[in-house]
Each structure stands twice: as structure tokens, then as C-alpha cells.
PDB file of N, CA and C in Angstrom:
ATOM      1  N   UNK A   1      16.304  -4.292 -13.760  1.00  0.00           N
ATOM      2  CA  UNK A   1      15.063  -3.587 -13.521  1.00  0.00           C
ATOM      3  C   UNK A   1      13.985  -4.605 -13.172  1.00  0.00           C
ATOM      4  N   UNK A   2      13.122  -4.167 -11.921  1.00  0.00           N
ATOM      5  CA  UNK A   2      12.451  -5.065 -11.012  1.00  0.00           C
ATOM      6  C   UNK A   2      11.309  -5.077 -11.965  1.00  0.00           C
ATOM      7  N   UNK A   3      10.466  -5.570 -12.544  1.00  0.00           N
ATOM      8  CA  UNK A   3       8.916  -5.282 -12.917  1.00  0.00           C
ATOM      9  C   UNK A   3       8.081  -6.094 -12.542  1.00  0.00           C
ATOM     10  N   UNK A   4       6.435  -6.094 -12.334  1.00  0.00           N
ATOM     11  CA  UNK A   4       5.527  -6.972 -12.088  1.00  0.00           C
ATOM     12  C   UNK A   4       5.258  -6.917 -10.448  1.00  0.00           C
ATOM     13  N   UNK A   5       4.811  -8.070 -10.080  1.00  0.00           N
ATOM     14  CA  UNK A   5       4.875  -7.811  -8.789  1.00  0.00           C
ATOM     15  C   UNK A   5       5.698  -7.321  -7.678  1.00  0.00           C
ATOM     16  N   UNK A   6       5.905  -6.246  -7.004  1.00  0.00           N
ATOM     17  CA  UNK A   6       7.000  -5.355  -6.858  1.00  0.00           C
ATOM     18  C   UNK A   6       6.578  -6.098  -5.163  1.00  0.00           C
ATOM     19  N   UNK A   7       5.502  -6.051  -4.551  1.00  0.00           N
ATOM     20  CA  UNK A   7       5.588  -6.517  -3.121  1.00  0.00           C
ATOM     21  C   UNK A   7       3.981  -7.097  -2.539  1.00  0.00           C
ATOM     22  N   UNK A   8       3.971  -7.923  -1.380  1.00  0.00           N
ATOM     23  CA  UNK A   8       2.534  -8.052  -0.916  1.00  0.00           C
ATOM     24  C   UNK A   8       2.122  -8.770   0.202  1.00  0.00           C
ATOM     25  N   UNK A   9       1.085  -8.263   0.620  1.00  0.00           N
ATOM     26  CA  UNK A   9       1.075  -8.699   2.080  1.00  0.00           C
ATOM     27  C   UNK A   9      -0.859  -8.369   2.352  1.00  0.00           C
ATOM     28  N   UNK A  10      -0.773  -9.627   3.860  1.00  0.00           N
ATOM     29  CA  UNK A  10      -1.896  -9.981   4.338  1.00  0.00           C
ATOM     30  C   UNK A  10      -1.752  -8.826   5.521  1.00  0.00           C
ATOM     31  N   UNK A  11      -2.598  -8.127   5.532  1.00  0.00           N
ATOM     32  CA  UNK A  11      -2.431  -7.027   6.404  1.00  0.00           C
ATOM     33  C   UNK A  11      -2.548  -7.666   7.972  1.00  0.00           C
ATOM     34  N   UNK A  12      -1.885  -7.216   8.961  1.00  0.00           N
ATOM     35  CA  UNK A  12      -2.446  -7.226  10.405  1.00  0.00           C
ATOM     36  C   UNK A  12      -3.151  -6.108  10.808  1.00  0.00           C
ATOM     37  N   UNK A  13      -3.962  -6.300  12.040  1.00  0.00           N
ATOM     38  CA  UNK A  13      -5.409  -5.132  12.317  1.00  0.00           C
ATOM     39  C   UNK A  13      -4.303  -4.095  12.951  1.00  0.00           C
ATOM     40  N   UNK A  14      -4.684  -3.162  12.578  1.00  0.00           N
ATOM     41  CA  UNK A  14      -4.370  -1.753  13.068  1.00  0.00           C
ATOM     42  C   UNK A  14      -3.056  -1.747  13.474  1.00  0.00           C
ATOM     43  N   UNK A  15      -2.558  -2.019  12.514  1.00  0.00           N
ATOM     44  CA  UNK A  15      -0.849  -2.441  12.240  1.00  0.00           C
ATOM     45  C   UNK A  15       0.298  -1.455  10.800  1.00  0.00           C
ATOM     46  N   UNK A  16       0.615  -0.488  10.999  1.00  0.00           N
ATOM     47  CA  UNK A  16       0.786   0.124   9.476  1.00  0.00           C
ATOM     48  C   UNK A  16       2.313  -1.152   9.199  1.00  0.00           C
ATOM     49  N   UNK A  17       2.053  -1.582   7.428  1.00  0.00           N
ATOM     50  CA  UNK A  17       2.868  -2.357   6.937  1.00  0.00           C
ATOM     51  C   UNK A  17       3.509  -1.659   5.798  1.00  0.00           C
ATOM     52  N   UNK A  18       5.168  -2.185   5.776  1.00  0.00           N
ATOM     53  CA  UNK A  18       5.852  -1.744   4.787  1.00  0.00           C
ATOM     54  C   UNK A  18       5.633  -2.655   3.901  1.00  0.00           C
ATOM     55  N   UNK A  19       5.104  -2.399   2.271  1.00  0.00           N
ATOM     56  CA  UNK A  19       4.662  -3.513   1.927  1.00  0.00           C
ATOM     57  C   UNK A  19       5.803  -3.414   0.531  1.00  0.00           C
ATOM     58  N   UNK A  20       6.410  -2.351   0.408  1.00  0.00           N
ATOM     59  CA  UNK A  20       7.217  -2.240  -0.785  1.00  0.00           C
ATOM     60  C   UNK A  20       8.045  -1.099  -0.353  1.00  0.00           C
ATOM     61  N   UNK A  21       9.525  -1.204  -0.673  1.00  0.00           N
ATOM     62  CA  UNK A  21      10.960   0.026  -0.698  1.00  0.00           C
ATOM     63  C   UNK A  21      11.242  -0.053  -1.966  1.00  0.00           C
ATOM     64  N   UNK A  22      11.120   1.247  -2.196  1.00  0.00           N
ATOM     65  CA  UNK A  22      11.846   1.233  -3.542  1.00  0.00           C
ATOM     66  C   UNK A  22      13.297   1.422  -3.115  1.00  0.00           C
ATOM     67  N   UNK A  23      13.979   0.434  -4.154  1.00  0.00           N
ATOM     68  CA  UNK A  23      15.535   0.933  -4.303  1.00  0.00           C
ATOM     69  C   UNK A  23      16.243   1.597  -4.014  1.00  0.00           C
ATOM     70  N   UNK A  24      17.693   1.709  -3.858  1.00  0.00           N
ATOM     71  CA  UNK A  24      18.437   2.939  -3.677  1.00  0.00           C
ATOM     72  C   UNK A  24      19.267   3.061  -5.053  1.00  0.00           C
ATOM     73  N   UNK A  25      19.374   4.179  -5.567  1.00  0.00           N
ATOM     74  CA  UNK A  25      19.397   4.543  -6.713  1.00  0.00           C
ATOM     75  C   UNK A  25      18.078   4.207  -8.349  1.00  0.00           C
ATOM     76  N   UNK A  26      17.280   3.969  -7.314  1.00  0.00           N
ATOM     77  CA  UNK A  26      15.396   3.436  -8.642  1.00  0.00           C
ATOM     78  C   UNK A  26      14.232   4.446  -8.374  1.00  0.00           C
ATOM     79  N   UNK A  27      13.836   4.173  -9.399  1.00  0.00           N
ATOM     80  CA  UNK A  27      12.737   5.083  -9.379  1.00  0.00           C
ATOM     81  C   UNK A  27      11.313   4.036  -9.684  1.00  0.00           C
ATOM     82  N   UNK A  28      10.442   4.305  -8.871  1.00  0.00           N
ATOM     83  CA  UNK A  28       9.061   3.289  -8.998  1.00  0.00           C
ATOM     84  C   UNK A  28       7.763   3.748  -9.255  1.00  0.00           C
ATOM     85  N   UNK A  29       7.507   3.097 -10.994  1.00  0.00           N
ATOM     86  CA  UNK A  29       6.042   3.694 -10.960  1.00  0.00           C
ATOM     87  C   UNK A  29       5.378   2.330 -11.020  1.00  0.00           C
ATOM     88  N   UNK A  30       4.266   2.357 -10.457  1.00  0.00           N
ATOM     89  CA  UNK A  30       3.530   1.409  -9.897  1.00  0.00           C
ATOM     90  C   UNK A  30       1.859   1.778  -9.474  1.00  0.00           C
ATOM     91  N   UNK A  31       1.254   0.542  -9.279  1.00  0.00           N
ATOM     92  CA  UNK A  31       0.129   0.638  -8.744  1.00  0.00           C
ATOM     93  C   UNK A  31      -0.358   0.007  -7.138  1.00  0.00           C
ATOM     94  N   UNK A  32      -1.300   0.191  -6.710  1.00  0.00           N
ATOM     95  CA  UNK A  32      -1.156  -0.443  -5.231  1.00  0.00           C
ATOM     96  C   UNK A  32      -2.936  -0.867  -5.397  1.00  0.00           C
ATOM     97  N   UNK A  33      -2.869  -2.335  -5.143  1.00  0.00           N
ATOM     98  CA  UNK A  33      -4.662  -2.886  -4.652  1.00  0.00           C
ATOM     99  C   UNK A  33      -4.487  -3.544  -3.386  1.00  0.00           C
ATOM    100  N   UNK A  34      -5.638  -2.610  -2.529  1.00  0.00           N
ATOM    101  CA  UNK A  34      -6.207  -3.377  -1.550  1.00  0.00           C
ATOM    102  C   UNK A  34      -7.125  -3.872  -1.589  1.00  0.00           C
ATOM    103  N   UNK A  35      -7.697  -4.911  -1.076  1.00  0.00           N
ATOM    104  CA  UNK A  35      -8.542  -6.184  -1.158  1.00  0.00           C
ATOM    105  C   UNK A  35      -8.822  -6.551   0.389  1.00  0.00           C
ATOM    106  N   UNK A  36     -10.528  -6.325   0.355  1.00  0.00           N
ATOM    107  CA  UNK A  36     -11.400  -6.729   1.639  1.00  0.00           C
ATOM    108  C   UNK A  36     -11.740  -7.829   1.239  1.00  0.00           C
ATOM    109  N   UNK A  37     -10.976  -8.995   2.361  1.00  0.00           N
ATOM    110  CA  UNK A  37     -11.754 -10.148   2.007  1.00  0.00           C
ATOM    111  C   UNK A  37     -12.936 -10.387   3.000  1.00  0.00           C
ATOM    112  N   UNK A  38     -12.899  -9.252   3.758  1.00  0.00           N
ATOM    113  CA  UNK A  38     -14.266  -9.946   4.629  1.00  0.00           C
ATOM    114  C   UNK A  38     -15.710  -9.866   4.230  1.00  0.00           C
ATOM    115  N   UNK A  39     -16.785  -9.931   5.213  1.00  0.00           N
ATOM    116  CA  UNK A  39     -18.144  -9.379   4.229  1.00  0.00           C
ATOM    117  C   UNK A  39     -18.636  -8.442   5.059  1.00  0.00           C
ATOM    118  N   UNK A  40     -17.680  -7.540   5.805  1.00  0.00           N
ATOM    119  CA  UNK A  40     -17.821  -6.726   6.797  1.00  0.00           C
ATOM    120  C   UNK A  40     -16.851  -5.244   6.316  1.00  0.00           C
ATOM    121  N   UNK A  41     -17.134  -4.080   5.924  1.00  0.00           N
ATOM    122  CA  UNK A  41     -16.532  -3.082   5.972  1.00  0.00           C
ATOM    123  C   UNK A  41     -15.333  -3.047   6.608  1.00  0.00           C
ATOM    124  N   UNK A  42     -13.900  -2.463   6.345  1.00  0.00           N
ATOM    125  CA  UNK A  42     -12.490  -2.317   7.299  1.00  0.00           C
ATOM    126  C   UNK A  42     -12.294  -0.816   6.461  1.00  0.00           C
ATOM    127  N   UNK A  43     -11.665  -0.019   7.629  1.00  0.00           N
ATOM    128  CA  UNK A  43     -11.031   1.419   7.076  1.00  0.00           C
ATOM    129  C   UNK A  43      -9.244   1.206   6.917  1.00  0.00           C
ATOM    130  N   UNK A  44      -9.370   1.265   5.475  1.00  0.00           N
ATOM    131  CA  UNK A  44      -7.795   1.858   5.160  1.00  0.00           C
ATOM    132  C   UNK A  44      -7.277   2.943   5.189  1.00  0.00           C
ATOM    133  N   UNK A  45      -5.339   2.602   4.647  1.00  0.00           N
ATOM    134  CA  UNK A  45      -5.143   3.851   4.778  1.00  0.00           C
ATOM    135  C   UNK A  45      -3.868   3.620   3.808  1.00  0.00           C
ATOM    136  N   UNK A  46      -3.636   4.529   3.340  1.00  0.00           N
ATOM    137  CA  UNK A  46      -2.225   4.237   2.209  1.00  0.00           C
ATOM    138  C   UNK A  46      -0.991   5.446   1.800  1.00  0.00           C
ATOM    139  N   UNK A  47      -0.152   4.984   2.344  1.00  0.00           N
ATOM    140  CA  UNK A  47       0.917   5.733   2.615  1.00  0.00           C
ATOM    141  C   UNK A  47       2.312   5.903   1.598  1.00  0.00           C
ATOM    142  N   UNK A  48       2.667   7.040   0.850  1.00  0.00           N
ATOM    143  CA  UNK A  48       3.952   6.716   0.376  1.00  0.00           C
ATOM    144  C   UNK A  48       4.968   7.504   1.616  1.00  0.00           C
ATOM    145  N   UNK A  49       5.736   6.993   1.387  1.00  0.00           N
ATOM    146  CA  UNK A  49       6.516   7.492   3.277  1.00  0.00           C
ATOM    147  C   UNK A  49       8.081   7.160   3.417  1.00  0.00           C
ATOM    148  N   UNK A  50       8.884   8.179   4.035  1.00  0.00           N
ATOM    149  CA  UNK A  50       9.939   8.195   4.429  1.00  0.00           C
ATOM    150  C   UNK A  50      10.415   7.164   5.295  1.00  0.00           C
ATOM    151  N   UNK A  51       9.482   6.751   6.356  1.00  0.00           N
ATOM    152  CA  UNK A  51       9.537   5.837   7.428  1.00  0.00           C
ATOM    153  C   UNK A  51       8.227   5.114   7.421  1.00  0.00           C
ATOM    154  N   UNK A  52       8.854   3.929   8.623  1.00  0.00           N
ATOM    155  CA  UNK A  52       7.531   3.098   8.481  1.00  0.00           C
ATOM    156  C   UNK A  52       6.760   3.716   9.040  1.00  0.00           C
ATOM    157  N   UNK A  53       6.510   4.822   9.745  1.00  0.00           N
ATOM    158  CA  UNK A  53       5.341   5.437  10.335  1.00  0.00           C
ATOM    159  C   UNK A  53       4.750   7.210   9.852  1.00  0.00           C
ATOM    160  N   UNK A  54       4.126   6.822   8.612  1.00  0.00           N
ATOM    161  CA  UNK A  54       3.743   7.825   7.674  1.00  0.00           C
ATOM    162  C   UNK A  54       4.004   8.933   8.801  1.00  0.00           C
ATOM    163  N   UNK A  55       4.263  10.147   8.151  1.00  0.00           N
ATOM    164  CA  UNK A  55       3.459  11.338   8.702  1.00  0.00           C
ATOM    165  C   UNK A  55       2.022  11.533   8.110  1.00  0.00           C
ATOM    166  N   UNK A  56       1.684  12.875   8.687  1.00  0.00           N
ATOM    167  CA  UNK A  56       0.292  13.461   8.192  1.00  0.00           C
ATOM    168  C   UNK A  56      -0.156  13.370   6.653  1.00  0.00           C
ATOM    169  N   UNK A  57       1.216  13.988   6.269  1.00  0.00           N
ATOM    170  CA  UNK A  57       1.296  14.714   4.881  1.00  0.00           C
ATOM    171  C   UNK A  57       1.692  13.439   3.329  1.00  0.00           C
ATOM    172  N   UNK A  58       1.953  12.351   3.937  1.00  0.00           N
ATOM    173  CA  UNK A  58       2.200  11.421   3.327  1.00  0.00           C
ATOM    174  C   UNK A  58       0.977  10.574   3.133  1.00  0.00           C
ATOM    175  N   UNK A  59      -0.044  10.431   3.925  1.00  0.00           N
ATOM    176  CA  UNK A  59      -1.450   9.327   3.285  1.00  0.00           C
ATOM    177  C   UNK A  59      -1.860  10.084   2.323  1.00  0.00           C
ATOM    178  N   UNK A  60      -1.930   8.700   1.106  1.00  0.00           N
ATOM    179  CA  UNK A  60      -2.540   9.062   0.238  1.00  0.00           C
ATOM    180  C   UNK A  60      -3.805   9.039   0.515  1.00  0.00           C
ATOM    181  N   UNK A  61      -4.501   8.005   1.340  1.00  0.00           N
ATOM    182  CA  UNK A  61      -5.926   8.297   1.884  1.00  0.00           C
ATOM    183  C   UNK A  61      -5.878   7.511   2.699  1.00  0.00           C
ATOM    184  N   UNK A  62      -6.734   8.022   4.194  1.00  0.00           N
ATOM    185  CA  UNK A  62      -6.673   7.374   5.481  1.00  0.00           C
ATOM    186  C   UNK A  62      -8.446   7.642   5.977  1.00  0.00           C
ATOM    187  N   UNK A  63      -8.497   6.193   6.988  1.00  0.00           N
ATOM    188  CA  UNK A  63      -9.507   5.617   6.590  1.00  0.00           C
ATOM    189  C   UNK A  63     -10.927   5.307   6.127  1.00  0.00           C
ATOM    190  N   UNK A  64     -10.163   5.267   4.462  1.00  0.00           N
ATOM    191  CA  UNK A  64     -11.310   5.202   3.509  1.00  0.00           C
ATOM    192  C   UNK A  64     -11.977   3.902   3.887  1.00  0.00           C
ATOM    193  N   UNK A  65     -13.271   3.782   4.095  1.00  0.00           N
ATOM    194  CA  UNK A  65     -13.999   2.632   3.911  1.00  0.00           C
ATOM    195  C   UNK A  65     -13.947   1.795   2.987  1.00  0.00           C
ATOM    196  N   UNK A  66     -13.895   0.480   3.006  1.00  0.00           N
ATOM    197  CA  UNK A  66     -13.221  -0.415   2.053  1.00  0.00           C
ATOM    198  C   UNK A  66     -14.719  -1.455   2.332  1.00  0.00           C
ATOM    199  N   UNK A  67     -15.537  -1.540   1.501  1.00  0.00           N
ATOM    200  CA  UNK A  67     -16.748  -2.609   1.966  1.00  0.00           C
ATOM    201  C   UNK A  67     -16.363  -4.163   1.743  1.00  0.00           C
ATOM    202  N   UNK A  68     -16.781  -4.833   1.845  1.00  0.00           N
ATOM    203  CA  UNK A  68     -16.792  -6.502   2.017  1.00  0.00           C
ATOM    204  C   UNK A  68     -16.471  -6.832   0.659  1.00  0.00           C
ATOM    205  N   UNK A  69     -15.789  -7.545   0.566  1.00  0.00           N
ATOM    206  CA  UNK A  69     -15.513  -8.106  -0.492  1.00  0.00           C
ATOM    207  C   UNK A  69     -15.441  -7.113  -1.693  1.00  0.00           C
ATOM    208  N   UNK A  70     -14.532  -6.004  -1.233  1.00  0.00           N
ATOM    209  CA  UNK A  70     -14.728  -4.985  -2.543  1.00  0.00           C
ATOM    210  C   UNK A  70     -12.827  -4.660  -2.902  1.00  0.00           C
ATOM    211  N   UNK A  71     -12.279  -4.363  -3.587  1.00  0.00           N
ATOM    212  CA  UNK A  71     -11.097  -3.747  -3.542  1.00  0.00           C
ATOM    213  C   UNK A  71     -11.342  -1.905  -4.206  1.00  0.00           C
ATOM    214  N   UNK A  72     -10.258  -1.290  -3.964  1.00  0.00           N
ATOM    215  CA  UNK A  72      -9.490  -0.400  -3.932  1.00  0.00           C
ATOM    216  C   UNK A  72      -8.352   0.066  -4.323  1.00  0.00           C
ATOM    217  N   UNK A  73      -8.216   0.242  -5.851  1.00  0.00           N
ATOM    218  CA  UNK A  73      -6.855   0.409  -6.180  1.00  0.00           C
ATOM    219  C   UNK A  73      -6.490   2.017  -6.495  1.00  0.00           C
ATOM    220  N   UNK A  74      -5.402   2.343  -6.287  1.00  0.00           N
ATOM    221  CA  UNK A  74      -4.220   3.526  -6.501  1.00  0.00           C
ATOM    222  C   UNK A  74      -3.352   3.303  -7.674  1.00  0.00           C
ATOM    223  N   UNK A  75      -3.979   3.914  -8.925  1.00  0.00           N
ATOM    224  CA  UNK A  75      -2.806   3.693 -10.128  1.00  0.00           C
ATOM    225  C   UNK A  75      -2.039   4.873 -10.861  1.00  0.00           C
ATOM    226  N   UNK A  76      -0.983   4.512 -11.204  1.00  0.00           N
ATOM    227  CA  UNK A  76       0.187   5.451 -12.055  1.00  0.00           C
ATOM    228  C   UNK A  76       0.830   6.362 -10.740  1.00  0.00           C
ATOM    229  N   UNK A  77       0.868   5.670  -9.966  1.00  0.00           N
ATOM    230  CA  UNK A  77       2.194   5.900  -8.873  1.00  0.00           C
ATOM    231  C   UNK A  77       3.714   6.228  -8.864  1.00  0.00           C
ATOM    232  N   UNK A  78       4.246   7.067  -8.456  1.00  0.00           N
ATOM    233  CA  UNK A  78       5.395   7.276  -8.837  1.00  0.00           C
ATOM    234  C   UNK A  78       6.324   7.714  -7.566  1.00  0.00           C
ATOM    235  N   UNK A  79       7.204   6.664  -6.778  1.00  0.00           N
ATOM    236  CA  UNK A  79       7.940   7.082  -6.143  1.00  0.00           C
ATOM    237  C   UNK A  79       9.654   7.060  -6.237  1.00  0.00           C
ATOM    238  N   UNK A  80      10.394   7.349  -5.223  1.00  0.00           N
ATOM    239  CA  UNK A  80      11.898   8.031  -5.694  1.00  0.00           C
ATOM    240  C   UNK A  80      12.451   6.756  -4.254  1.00  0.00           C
ATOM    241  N   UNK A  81      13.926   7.112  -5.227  1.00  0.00           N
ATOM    242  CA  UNK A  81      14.297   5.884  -4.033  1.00  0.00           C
ATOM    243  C   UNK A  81      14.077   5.887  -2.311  1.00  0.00           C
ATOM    244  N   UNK A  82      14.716   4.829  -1.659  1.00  0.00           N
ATOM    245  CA  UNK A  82      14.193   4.624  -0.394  1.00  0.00           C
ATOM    246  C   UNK A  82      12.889   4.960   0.302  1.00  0.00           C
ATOM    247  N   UNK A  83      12.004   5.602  -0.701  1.00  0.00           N
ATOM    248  CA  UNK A  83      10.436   5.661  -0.102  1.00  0.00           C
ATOM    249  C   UNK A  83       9.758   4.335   0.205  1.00  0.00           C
ATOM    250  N   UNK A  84       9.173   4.518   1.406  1.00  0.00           N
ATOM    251  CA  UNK A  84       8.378   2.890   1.302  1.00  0.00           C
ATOM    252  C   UNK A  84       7.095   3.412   1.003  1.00  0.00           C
ATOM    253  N   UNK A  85       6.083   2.095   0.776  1.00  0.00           N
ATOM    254  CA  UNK A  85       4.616   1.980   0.464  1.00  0.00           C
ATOM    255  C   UNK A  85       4.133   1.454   1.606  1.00  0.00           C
ATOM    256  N   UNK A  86       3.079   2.336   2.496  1.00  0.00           N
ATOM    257  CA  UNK A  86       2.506   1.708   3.898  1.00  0.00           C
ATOM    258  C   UNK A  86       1.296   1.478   3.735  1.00  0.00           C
ATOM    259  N   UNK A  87       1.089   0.294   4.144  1.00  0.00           N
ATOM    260  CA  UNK A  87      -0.449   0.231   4.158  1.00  0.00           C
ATOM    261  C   UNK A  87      -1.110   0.014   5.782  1.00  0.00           C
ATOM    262  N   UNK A  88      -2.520   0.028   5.870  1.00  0.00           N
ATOM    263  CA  UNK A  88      -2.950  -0.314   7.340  1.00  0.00           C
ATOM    264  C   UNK A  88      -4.312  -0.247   7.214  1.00  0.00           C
ATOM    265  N   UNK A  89      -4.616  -1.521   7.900  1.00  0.00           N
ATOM    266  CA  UNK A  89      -6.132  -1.738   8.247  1.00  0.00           C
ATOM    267  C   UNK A  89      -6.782  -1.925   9.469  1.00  0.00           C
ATOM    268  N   UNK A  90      -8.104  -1.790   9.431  1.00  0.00           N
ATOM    269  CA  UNK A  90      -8.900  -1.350  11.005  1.00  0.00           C
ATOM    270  C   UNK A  90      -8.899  -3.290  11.249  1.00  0.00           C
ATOM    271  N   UNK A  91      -9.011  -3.843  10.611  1.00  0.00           N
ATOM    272  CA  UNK A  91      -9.384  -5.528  10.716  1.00  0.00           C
ATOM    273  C   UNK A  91      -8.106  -6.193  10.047  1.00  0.00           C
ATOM    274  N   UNK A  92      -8.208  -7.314  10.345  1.00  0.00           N
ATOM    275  CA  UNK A  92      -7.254  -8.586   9.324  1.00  0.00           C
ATOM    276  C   UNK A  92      -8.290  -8.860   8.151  1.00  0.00           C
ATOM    277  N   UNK A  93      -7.935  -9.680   7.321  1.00  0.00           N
ATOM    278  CA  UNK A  93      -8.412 -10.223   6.426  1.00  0.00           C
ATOM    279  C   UNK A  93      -8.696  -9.339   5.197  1.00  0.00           C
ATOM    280  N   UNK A  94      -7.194  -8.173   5.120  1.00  0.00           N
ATOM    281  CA  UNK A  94      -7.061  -6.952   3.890  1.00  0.00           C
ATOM    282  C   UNK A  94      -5.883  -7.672   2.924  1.00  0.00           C
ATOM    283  N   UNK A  95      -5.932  -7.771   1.842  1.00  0.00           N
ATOM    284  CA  UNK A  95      -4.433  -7.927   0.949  1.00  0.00           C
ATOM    285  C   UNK A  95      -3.858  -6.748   0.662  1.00  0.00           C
ATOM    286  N   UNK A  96      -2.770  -6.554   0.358  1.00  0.00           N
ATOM    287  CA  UNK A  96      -2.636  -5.633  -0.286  1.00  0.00           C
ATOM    288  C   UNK A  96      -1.246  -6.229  -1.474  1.00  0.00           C
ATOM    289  N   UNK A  97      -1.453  -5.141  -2.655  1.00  0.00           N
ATOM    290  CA  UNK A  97      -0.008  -5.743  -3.799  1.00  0.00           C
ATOM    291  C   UNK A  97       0.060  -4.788  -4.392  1.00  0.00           C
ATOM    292  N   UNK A  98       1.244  -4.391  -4.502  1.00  0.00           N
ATOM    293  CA  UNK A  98       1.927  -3.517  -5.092  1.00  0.00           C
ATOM    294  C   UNK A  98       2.533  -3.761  -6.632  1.00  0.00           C
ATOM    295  N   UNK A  99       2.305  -3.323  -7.765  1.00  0.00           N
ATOM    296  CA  UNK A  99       3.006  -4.026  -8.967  1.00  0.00           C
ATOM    297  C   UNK A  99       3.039  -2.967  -9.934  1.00  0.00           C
ATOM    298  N   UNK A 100       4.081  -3.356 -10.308  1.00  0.00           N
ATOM    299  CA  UNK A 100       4.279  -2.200 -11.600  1.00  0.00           C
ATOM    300  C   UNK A 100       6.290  -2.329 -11.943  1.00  0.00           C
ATOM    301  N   UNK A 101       6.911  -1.396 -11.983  1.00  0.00           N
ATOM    302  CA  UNK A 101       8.242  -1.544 -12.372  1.00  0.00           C
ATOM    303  C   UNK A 101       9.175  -0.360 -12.029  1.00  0.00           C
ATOM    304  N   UNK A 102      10.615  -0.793 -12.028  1.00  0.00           N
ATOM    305  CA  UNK A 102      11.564   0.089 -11.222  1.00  0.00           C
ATOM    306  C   UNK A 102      12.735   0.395 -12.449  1.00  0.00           C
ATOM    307  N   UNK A 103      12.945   1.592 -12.344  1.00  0.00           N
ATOM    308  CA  UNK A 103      13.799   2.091 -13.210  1.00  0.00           C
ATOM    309  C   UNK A 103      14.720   2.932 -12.923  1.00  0.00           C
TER     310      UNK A 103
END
């Protein structure tokens, strides 16, 4: 059983990223922070998803304003195997990390 930092990544601009799969045969509850490192506003968007290219019905929220130097976290998450975690930003200079544990 996976726990702690589960996945993470420097976002590319207007790029959706797989930033975490859960398992095949796991179950993942977890949290997800995004992080503006700029001092300029970027719109996110955060996806639990079948494929790397969310549908409609899969953002958990799409693009929320994320201000400068502010983060954004999503906690007590719970996904089923082979779901990925997508993230995507209007700019570079977003983190994002996924952490929590697989069971």
C-alpha cells in the first residue's frame, strides 16, 4: 500500500496533465494542491477522469482563478482503480501534488 506522496508535477500552459493513476485493483483517498507560483493570476482546472482528456462531467472545477502566489487544495478524495487525476493551467509556473494513500 502506496501512501504519502502519491504523484507531482510542474504544470505546462494549457496542457491537461495526468498527474496521478490509481492502481489496478486500489482504491485512492487522497488530497490534491495546486500552487501559483507566479504573482499573476492562472485559471485551473481539476479533473478525476477515465482518460487523459476529462469529459464535461468529470472537473471537479474548471477555471477557477488561482491568484499569485496563492494555492488551492481538494481534500478527502476518493477514487477507484484506473481513474487518473488531471490537472491544467492557463500559464506555467502551477505545481500540482497529489498525496494521501492507496488501499
Amino acid at each position: 500500500m502506496a501512501s504519502g506522496r502519491l504523484g507531482a508535477n510542474d504544470l505546462a500552459a494549457t496542457t491537461n496533465t495526468t498527474d496521478y493513476t490509481v492502481p489496478t485493483g486500489k482504491l485512492a483517498t487522497f488530497n490534491v494542491s495546486l500552487t501559483n507560483r507566479n504573482s499573476v493570476p492562472v485559471s485551473v482546472r481539476l479533473a478525476i477522469a477515465s482518460a487523459a482528456s476529462p469529459t464535461n462531467s468529470e472537473w471537479l472545477f474548471y477555471d477557477y482563478v488561482l491568484n499569485g502566489q496563492n494555492t488551492v487544495e481538494r481534500t478527502g478524495l476518493v477514487a477507484d482503480a484506473a481513474k487518473l487525476i488531471v490537472a491544467y493551467a492557463s500559464a506555467t509556473g502551477v505545481s500540482v501534488v497529489v498525496y494521501g494513500l492507496e488501499d
